[in-house]
Protein backbone atom coordinates (compact mmCIF):
# COMPACT_ATOMS: atom_id res chain seq x y z
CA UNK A 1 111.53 66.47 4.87
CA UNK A 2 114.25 65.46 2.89
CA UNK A 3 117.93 66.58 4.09
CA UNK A 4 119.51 69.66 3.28
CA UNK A 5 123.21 70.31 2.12
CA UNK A 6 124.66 72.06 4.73
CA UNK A 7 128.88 71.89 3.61
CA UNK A 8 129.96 75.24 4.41
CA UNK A 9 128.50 77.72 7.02
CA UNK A 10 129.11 80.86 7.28
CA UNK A 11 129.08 82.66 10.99
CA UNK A 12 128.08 85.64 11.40
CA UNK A 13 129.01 86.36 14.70
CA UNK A 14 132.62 86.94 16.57
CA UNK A 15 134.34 85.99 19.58
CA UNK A 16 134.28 82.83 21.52
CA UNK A 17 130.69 81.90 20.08
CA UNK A 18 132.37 82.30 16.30
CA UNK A 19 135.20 79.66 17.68
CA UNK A 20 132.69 77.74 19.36
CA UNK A 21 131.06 77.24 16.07
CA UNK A 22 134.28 76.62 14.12
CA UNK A 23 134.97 73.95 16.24
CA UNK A 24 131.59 72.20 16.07
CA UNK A 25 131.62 72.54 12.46
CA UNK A 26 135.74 71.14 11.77
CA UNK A 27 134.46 68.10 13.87
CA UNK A 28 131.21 67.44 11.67
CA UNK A 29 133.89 68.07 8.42
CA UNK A 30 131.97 71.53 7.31
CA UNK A 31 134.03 74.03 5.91
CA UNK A 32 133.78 77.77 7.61
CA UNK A 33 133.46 81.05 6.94
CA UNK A 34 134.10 84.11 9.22
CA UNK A 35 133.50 87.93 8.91
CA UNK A 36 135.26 90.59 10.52
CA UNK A 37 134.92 94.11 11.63
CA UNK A 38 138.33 96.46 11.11
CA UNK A 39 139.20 95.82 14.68
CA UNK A 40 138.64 91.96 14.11
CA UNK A 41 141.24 91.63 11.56
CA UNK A 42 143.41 89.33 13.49
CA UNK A 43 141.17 87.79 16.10
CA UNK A 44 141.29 84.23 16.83
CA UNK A 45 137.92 83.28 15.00
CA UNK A 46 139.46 84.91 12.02
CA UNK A 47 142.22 82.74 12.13
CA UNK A 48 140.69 79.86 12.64
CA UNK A 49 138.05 79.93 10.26
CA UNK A 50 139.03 78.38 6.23
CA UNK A 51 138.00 81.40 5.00
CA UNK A 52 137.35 85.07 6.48
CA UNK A 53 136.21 88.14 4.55
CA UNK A 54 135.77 91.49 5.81
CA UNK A 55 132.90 93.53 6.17
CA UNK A 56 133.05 96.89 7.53
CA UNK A 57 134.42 99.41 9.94
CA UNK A 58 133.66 98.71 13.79
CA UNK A 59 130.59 99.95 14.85
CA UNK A 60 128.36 96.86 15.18
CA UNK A 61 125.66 98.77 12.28
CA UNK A 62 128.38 98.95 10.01
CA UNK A 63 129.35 95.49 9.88
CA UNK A 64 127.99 92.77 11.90
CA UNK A 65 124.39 94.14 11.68
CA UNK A 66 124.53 94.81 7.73
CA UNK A 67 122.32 92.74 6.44
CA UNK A 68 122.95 92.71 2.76
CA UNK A 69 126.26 92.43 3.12
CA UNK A 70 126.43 88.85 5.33
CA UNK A 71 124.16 87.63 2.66
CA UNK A 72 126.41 88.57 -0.08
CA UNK A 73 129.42 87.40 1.51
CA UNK A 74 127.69 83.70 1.94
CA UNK A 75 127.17 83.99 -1.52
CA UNK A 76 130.69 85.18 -2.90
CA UNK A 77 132.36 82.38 -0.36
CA UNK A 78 130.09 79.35 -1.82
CA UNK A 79 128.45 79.33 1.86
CA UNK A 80 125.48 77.30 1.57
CA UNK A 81 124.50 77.61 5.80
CA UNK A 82 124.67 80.61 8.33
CA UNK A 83 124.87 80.20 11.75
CA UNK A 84 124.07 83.55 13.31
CA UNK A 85 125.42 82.50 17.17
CA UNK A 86 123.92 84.57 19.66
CA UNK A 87 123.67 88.51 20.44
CA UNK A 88 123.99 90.37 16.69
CA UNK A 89 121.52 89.78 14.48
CA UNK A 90 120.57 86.14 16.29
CA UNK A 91 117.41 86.88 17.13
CA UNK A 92 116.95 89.27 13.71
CA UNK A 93 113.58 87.61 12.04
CA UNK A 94 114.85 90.07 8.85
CA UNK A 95 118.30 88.24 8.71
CA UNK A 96 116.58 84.73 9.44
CA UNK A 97 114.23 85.66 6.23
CA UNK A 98 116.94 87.07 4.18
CA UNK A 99 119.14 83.81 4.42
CA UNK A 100 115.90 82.26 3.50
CA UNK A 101 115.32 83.89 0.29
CA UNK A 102 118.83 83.65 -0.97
CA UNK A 103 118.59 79.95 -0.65
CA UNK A 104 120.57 79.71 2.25
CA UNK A 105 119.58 77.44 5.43
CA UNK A 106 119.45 79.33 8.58
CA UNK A 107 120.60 77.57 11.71
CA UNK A 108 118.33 78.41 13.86
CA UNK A 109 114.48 78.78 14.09
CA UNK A 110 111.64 80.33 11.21
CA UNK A 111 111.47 83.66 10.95
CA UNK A 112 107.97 83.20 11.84
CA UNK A 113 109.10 82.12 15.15
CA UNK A 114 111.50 84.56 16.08
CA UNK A 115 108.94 87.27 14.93
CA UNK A 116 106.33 85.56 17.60
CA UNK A 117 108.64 85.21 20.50
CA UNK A 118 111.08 88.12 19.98
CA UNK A 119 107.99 90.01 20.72
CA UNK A 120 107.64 89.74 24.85
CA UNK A 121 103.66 89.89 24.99
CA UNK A 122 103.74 87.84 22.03
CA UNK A 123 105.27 85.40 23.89
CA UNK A 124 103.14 85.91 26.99
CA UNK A 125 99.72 85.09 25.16
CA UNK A 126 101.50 81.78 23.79
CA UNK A 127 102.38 80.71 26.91
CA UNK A 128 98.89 81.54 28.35
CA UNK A 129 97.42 79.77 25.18
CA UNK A 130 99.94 76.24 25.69
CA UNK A 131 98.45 76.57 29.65
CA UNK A 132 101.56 77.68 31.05
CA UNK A 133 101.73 80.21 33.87
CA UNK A 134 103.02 83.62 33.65
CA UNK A 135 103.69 86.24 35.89
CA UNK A 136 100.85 88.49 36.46
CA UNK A 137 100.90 91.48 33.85
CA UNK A 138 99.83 93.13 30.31
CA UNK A 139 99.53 90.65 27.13
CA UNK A 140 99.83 94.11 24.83
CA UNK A 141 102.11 96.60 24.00
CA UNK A 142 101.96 100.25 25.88
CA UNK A 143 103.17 102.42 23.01
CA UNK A 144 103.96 105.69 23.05
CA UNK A 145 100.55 106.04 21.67
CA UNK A 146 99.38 104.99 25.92
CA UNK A 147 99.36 107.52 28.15
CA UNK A 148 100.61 107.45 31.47
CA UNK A 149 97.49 107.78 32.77
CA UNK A 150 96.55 105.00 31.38
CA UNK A 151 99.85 103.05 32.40
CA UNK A 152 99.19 104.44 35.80
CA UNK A 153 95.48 102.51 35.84
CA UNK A 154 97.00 99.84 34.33
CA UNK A 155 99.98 99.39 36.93
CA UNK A 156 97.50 99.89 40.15
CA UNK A 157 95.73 96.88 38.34
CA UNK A 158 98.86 94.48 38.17
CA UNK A 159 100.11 96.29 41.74
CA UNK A 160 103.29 97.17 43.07
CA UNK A 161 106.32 96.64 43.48
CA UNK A 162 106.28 96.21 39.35
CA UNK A 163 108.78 95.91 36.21
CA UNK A 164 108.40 97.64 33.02
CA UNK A 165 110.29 95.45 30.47
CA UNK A 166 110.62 96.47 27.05
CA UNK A 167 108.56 94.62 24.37
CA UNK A 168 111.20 93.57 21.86
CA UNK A 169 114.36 93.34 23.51
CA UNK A 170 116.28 91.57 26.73
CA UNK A 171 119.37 91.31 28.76
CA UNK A 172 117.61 94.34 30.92
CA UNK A 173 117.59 96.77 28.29
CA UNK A 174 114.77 99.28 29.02
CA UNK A 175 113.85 97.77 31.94
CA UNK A 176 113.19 99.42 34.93
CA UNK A 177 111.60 98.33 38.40
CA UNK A 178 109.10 100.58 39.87
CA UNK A 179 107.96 100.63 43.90
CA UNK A 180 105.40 103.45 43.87
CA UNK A 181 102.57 105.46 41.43
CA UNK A 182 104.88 108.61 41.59
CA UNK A 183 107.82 106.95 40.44
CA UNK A 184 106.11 105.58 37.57
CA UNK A 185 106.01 108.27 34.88
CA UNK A 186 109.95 109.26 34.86
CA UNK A 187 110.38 105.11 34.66
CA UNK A 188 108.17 104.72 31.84
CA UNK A 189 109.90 107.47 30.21
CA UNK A 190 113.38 106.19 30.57
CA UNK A 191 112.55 102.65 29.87
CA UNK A 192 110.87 103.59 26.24
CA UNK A 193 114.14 105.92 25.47
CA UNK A 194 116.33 103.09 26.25
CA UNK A 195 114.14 100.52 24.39
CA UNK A 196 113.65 102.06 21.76
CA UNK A 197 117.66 103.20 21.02
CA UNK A 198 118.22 99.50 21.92
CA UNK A 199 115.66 97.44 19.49
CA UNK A 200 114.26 100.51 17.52
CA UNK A 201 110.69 99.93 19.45
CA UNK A 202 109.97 101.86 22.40
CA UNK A 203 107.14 100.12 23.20
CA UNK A 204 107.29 98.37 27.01
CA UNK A 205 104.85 95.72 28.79
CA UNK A 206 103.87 96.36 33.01
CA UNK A 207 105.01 92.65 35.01
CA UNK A 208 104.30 92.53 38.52
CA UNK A 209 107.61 91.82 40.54
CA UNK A 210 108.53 88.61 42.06
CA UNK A 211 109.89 89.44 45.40
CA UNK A 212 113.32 87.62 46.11
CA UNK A 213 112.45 84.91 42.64
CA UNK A 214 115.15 82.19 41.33
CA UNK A 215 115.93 82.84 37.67
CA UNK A 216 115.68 78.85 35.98
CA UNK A 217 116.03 78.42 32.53
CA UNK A 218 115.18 75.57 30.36
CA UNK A 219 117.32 74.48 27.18
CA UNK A 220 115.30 72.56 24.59
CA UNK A 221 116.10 70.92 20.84
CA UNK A 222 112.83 70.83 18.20
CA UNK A 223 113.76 69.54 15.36
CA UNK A 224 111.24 70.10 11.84
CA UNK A 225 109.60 66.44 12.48
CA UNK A 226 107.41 67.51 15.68
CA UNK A 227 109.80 66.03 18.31
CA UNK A 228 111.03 68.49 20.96
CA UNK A 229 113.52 67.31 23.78
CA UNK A 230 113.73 69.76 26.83
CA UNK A 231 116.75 68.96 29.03
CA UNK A 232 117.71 69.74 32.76
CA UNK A 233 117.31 72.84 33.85
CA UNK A 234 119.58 75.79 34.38
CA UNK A 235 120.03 78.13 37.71
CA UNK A 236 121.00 81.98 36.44
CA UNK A 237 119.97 83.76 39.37
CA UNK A 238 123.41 85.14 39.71
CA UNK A 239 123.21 88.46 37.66
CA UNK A 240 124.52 91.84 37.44
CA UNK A 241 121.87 94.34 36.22
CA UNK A 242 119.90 92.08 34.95
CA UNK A 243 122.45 90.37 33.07
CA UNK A 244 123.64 86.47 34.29
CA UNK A 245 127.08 85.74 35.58
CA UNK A 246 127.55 82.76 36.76
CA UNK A 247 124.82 79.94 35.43
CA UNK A 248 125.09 76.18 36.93
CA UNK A 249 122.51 73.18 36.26
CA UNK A 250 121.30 71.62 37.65
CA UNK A 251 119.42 73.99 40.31
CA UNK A 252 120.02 73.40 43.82
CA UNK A 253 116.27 74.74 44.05
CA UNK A 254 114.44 72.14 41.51
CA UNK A 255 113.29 68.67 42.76
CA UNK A 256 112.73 65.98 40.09
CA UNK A 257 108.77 66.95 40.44
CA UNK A 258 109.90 70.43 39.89
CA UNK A 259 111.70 69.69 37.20
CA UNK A 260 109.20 67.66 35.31
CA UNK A 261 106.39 70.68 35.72
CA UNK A 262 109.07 73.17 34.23
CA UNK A 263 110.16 71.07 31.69
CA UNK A 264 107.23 69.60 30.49
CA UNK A 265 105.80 73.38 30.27
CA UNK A 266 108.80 74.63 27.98
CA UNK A 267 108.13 72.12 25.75
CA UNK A 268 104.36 72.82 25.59
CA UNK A 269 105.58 76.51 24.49
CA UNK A 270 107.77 75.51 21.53
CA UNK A 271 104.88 73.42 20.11
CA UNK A 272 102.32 75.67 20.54
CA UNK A 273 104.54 78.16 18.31
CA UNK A 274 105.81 75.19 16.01
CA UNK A 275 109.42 76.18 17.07
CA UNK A 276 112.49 74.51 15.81
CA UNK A 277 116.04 74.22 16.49
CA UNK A 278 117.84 75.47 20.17
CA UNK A 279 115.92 77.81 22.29
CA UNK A 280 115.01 78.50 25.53
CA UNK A 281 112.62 79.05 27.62
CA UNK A 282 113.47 81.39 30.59
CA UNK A 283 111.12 81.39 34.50
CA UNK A 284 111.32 82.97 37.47
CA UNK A 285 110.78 80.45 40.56
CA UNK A 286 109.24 82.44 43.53
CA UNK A 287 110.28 81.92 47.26
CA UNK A 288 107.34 79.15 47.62
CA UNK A 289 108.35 77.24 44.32
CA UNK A 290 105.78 78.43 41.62
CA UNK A 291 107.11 79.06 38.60
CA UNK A 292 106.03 81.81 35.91
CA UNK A 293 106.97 81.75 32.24
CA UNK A 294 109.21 85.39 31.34
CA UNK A 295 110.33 84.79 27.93
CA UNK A 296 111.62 82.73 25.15
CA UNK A 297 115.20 83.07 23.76
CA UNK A 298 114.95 82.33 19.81
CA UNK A 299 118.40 81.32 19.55
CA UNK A 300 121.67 79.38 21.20
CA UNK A 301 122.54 80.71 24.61
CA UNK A 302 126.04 81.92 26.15
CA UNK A 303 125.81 79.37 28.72
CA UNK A 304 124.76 77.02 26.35
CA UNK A 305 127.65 74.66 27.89
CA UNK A 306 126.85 73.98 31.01
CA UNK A 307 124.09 71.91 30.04
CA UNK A 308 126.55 70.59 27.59
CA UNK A 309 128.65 69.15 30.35
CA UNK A 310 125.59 68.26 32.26
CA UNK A 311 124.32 66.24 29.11
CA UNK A 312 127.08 65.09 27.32
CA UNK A 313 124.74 66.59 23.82
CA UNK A 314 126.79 69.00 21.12
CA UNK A 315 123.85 71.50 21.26
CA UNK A 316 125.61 73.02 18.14
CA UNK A 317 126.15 70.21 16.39
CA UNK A 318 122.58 69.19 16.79
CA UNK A 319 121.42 72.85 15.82
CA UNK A 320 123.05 72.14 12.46
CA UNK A 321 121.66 68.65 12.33
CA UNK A 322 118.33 69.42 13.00
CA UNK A 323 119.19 72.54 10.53
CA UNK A 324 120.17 69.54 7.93
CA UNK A 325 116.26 68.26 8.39
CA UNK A 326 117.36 65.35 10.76
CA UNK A 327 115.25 63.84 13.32
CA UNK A 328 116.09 64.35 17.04
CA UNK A 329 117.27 61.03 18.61
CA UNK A 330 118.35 62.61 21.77
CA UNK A 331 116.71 59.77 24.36
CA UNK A 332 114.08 62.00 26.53
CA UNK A 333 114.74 60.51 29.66
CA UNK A 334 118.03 60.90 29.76
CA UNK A 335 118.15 64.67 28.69
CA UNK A 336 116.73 65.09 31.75
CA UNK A 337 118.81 63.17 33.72
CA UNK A 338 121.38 65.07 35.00
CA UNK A 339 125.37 63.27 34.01
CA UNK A 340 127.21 66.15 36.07
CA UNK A 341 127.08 69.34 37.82
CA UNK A 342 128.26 72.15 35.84
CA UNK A 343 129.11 75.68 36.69
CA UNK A 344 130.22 78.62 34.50
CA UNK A 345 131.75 82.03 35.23
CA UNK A 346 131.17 84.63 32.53
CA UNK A 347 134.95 86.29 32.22
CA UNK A 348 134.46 89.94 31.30
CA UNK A 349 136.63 92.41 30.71
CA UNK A 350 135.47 95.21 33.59
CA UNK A 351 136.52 96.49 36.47
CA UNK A 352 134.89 95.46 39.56
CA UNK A 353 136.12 98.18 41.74
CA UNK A 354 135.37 100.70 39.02
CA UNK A 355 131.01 99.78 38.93
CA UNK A 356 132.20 97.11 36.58
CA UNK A 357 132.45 99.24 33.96
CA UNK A 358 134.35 98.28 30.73
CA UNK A 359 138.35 97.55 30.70
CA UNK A 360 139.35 97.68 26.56
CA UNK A 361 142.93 97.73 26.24
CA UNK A 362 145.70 95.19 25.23
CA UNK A 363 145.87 91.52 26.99
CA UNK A 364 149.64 91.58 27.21
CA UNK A 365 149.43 88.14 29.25
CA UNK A 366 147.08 85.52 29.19
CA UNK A 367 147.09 81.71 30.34
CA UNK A 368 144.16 79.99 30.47
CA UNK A 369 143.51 77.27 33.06
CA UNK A 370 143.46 73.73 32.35
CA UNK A 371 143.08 70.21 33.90
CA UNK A 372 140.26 67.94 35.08
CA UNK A 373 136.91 68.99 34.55
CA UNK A 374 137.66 72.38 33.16
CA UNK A 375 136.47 74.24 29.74
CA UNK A 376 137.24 77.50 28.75
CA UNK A 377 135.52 78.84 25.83
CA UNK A 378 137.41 81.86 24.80
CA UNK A 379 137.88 84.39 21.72
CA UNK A 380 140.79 86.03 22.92
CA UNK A 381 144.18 85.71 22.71
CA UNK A 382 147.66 87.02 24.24
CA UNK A 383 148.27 90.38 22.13
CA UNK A 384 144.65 90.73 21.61
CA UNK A 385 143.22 94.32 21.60
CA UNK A 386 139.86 94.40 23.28
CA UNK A 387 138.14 96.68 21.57
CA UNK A 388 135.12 99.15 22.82
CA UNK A 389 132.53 98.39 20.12
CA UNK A 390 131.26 95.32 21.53
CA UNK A 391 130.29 93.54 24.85
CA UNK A 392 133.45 92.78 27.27
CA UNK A 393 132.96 89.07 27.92
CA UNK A 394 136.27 87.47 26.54
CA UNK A 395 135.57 84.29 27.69
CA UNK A 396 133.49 81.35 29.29
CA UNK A 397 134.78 79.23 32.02
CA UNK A 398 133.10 76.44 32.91
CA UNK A 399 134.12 73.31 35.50
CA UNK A 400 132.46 70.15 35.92
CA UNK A 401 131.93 67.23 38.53
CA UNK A 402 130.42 64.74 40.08
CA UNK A 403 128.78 67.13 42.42
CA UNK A 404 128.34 70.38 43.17
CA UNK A 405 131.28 70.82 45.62
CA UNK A 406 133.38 68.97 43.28
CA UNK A 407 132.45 71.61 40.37
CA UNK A 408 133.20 74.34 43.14
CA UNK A 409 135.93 73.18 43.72
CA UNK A 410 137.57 73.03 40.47
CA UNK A 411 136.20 76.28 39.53
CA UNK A 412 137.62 77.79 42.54
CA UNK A 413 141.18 76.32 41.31
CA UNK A 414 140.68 77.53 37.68
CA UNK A 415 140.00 81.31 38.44
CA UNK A 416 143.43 80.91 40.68
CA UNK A 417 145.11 79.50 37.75
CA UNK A 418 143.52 82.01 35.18
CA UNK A 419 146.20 84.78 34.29
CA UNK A 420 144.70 88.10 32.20
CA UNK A 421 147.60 91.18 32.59
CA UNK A 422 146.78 94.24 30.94
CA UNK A 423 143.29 95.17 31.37
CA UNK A 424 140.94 94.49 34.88
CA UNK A 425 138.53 91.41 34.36
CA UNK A 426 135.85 89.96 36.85
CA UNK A 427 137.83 87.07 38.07
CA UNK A 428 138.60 88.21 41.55
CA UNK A 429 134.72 89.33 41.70
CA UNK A 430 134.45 85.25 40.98
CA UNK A 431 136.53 84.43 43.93
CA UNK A 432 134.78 86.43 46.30
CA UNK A 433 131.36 85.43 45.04
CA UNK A 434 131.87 81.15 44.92
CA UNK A 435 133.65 81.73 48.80
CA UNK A 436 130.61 83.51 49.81
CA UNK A 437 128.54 81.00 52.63
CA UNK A 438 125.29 81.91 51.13
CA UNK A 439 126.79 80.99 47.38
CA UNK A 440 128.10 77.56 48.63
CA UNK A 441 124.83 76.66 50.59
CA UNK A 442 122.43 77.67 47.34
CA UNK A 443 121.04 80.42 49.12
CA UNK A 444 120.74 83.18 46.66
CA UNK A 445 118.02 84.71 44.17
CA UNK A 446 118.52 87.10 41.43
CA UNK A 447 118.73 89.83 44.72
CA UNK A 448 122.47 88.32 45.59
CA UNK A 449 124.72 90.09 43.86
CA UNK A 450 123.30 93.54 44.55
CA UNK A 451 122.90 92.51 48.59
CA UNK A 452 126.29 91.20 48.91
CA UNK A 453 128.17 93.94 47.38
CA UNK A 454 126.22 96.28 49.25
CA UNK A 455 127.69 94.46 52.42
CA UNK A 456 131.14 95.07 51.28
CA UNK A 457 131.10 98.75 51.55
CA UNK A 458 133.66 99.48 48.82
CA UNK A 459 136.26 96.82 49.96
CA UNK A 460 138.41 96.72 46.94
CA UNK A 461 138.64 93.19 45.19
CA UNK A 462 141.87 91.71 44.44
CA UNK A 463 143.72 92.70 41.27
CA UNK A 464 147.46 92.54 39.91
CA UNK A 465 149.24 95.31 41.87
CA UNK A 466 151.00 98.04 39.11
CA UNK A 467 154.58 96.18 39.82
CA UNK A 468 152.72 92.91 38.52
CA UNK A 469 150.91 94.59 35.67
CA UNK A 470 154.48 96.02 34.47
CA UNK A 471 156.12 93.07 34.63
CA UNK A 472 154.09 90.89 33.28
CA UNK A 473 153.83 93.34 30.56
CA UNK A 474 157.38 93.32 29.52
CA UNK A 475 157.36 89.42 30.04
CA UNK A 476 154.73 89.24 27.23
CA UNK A 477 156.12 92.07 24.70
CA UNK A 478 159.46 89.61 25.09
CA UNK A 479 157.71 86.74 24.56
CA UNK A 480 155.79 87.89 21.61
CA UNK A 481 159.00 89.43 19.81
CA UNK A 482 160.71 86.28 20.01
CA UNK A 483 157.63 83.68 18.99
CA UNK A 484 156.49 85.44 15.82
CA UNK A 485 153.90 88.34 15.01
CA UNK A 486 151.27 86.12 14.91
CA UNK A 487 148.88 88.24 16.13
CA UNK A 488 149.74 90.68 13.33
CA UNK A 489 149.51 88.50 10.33
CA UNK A 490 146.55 88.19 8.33
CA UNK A 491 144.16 85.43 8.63
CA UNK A 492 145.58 81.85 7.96
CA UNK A 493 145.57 80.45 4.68
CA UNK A 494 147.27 80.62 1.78
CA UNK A 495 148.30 84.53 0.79
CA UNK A 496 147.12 84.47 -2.71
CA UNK A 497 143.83 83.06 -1.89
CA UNK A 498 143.20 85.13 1.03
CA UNK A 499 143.78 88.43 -0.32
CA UNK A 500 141.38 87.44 -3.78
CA UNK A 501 138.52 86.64 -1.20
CA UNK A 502 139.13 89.68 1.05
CA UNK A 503 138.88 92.10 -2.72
CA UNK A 504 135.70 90.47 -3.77
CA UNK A 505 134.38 90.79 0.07
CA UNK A 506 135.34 94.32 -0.49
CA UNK A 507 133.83 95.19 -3.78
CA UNK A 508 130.64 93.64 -2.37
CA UNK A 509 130.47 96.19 0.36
């Protein structure tokens, strides 16, 4: 294929995946584009981006999920690329089409694709059709239409203990696990509820349960001329209802062999379903090292840079190459050849000692570590506002060595030297967890979070005392007052032109 201009991208996304892509794009000398909710007005993508237009009032379905109005807003800006990031509409096969039609170029797979393997049994039966193995299961949807009667002689089929998983969705939304036949029929009903508020489809598959598994994940690059490069695996068995924490590659449970088998099976996925562009494909690893397909992720991950650091590739400069039409040149052999180990520690705003639920308020402090083999990918900044519309992760952290205890080790050093004042955040859940014997030995499986809090009985985790929390408060207010309201001011760039784009964004809306 010949290439394709790609000379301005618009994101459509937020956060540190929105800077993430900013930066990616400044190096490669493409010009950028970012959208904003009301809440979003000054947030750091904003600012960073050349341009930024806004697009609707908070709520995710009034402006980061409107369709029409991302595509019009490429259009008014001169955007000829979007880059849709991850979470949002990243995995939207509508959105992927729509950029299509306009005549923009999508960064990131067909819409064909994401149709095929957004759709869980989907996925299943092209796994199952590339030879790969899955874990024991249903290859078709139980609508509402199936009865649980039927789900019931369907279940005692694939046996207990089991997982209903919903059909179109992830990140253990409308998932539930199930132990017995009588707990079955209140599970089924409150897994479709949740799926179908979630995705808009209610419809869930049965998956036995893998006692005590490993969660590995493999990152791959296909680019449109029929070469796909899979690269060392990642370990996310660290997760939190169902959702990862702390990722690392490469596994401490995956031998070269191993690694070959699961690798070379990823990539037989993504050509069995013609895929292109960054994706991954996600396995559980049971306790005596078989592996089992679960799903493929149609789009960049969030921990996307630990096999970055392990690598040494620009996955997102390579997702807009590849986007461009160019060939993969990415040498096979060393993709899977690991440079590094890599670790990352997914910083969210929540309160461990509150069931981790949600801490929005202002960051009145914040000082990010730095030094040798550390990364922190962040959206936030000191005077931000975190706001409740959207998920609470306000940054990545990720440390890198020459081993794994060298990777621990400077991880261990960065969460001392990370400073957030103002709202609770999971860092001191980080220290406990990477001091934990079983965490430094690589004994864990997606069980290990749920096990060792369990053990701690309610023992509160470390945070700022009240005294620490005020004073670091009025430290920052003084701080801010006498650096200037940058946090205030609209986005940067030159007033006259900024306010012209933000009235024709706002007579397109």
């Amino acid at each position: 294929m010949s290439l394709v201009p790609v000379t301005k991208v618009l994101i459509a996304n937020r956060g540190e995946i929105a800077v993430r892509v900013i930066r990616a794009c400044r190096d490669m000398g493409i010009a950028t584009v970012a959208v904003f909710s009301d809440c979003d007005r000054a947030a750091r993508h904003v600012r960073m981006a050349d341009e930024a237009y806004p697009i609707g009032p908070n709520p995710p379905r009034e402006s980061y999920l409107k369709i029409d109005t991302l595509i019009a807003v490429a259009k008014a800006s001169g955007a000829d690329a979007v880059h849709p990031g991850y979470g949002f509409l990243a995995e939207n096969e509508d959105f992927s089409r729509a950029c299509r039609d306009a005549g923009l170029t999508f960064i990131g797979p067909s819409p064909e694709a994401i149709e095929l393997m957004g759709s869980k049994t989907a996925a299943r039966q092209a796994a199952i059709a590339a030879g790969v193995p899955v874990v024991p299961g249903t290859a078709t949807p139980l609508g509402a239409e199936v009865s649980d009667a039927d789900v019931l002689e369907i279940a005692r089929g694939v046996g207990y203990p089991l997982m209903l998983k919903a059909v179109a969705g992830g990140g253990g939304k409308g998932m539930r696990v199930v132990a017995t036949p009588e707990e079955l029929p209140g599970a089924l009903r409150a897994a479709r509820s949740e799926a179908g508020s979630a995705f808009g489809d209610s419809a869930v598959y049965v998956e036995r349960r893998i006692m005590r598994p490993r969660h590995i994940e493999v990152q791959l690059l296909a680019d449109h001329h029929g070469t796909v490069v899979p690269f060392v695996e990642r370990e996310c068995s660290i997760q939190r209802r169902h959702q990862k924490v702390i990722e690392e590659s490469p596994s401490l449970a995956v031998s070269p062999e191993l690694r070959r088998r699961i690798t070379s099976a990823a990539a037989s996925v993504a050509r069995q379903v013609g895929y292109t562009n960054a994706g991954t494909i996600e396995c559980l690893l049971d306790e005596d090292g078989a592996f089992y397909f679960l799903e493929m992720n149609t789009r960049l991950q969030v921990e996307h840079p630990v096999t970055e650091q392990v690598s040494g590739v620009d996955l997102v400069q390579w997702q807009i190459r590849i986007a461009r039409g160019e060939p993969l040149t990415i040498d096979p052999e060393a993709a899977l050849t690991p440079k590094a180990h890599a670790i990352e520690c997914r910083i969210y705003a929540e309160d461990p000692d509150n069931n981790f639920l949600p801490s929005p308020g202002r960051i009145v402090k914040l000082q990010a570590p730095q030094g040798p083999g550390v990364r922190d990918d962040s959206g936030a900044t000191e005077g931000l506002e975190v706001p409740i519309f959207y998920d609470p992760m306000i940054s990545k952290l990720i440390t890198w060595g020459d081993d794994r205890p060298q990777a621990l080790a400077r991880m261990r050093r960065a969460l001392r030297e990370y400073e957030v004042h103002g709202i609770r955040t999971t860092i001191p859940f980080f220290t406990w967890a990477l001091d934990d014997p079983d965490f430094v030995a690589g004994r864990f499986d997606t069980s290990f979070i749920d096990r060792k809090l369990a053990e701690r009985a309610g023992v509160p985790f470390d945070q700022p005392s009240a005294d620490d929390e005020t004073a670091a408060a009025v430290t920052a207010a003084l701080h801010l007052v006498l650096r200037a309201p940058a946090v205030t001011t609209a986005p940067a760039a030159a007033p006259e032109s900024r306010w012209r784009q933000q009235a024709r964004a706002e007579a397109l809306r």
